[in-house]
C-alpha atoms as a PDB file:
ATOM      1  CA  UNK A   1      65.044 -31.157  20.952  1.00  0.00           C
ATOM      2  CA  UNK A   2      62.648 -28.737  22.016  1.00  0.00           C
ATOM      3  CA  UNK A   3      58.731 -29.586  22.186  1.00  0.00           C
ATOM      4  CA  UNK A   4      56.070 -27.420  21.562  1.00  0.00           C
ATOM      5  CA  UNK A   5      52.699 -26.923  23.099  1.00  0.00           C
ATOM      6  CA  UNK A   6      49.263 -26.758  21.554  1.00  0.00           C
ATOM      7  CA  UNK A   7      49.405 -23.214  21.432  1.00  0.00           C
ATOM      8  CA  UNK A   8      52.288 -22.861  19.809  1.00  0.00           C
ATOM      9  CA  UNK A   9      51.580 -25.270  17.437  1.00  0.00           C
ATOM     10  CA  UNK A  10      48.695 -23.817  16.419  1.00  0.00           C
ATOM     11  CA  UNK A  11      50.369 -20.760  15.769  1.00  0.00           C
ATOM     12  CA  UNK A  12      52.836 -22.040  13.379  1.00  0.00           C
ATOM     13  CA  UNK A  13      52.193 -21.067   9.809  1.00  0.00           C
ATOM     14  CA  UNK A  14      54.230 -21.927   6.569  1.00  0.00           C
ATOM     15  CA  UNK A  15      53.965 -22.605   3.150  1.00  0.00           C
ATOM     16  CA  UNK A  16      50.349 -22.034   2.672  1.00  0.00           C
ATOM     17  CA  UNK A  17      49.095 -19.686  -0.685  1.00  0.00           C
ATOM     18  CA  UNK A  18      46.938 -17.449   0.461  1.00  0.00           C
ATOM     19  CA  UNK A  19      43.275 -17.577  -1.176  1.00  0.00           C
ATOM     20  CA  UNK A  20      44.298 -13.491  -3.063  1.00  0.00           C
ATOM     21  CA  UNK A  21      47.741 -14.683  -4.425  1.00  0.00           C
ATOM     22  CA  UNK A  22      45.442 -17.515  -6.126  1.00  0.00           C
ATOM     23  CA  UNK A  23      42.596 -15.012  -7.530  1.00  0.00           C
ATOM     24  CA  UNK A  24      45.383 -12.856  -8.695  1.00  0.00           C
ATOM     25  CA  UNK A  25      47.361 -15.345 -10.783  1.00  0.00           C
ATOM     26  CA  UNK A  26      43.905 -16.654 -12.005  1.00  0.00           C
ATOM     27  CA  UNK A  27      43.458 -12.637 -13.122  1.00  0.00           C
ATOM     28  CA  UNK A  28      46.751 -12.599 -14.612  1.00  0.00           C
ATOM     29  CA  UNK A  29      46.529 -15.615 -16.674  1.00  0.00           C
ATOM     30  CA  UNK A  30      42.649 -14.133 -17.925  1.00  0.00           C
ATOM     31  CA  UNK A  31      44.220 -11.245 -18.766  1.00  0.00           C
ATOM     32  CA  UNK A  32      47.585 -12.424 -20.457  1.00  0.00           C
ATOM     33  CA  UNK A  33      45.067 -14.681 -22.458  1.00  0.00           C
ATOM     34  CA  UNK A  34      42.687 -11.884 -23.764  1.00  0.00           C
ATOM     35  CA  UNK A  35      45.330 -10.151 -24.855  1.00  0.00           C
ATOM     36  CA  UNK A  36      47.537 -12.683 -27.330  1.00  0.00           C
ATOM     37  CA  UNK A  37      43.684 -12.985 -28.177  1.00  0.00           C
ATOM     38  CA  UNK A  38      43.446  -9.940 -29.544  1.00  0.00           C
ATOM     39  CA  UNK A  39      46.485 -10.299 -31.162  1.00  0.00           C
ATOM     40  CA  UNK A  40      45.854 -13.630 -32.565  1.00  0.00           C
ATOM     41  CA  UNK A  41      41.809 -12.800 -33.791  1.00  0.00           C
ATOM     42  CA  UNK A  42      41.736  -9.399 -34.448  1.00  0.00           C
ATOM     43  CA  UNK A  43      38.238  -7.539 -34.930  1.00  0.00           C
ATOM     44  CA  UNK A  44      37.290  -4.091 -36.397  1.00  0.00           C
ATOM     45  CA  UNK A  45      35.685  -1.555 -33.674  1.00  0.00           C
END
């Protein structure tokens, strides 16, 4: 078994999201929603 020292430890990095991949979903789902909007209440320009 190896061990691993501070440094590399703090290095290490795995299944975090990321703060963008979060804002874009949220923009996605905000987006997906105003549109079966639109279809579901349409309005007259």
């Amino acid at each position: 078994m190896e061990t691993l020292q501070n440094e590399e430890m703090k290095r290490i990095k795995g299944g975090g999201i990321s703060v963008w991949v979060m804002v874009g979903i949220g923009a996605a789902i905000v987006f997906l929603s105003g549109i079966i909007d639109g279809f579901v209440h349409p309005e007259a320009c």
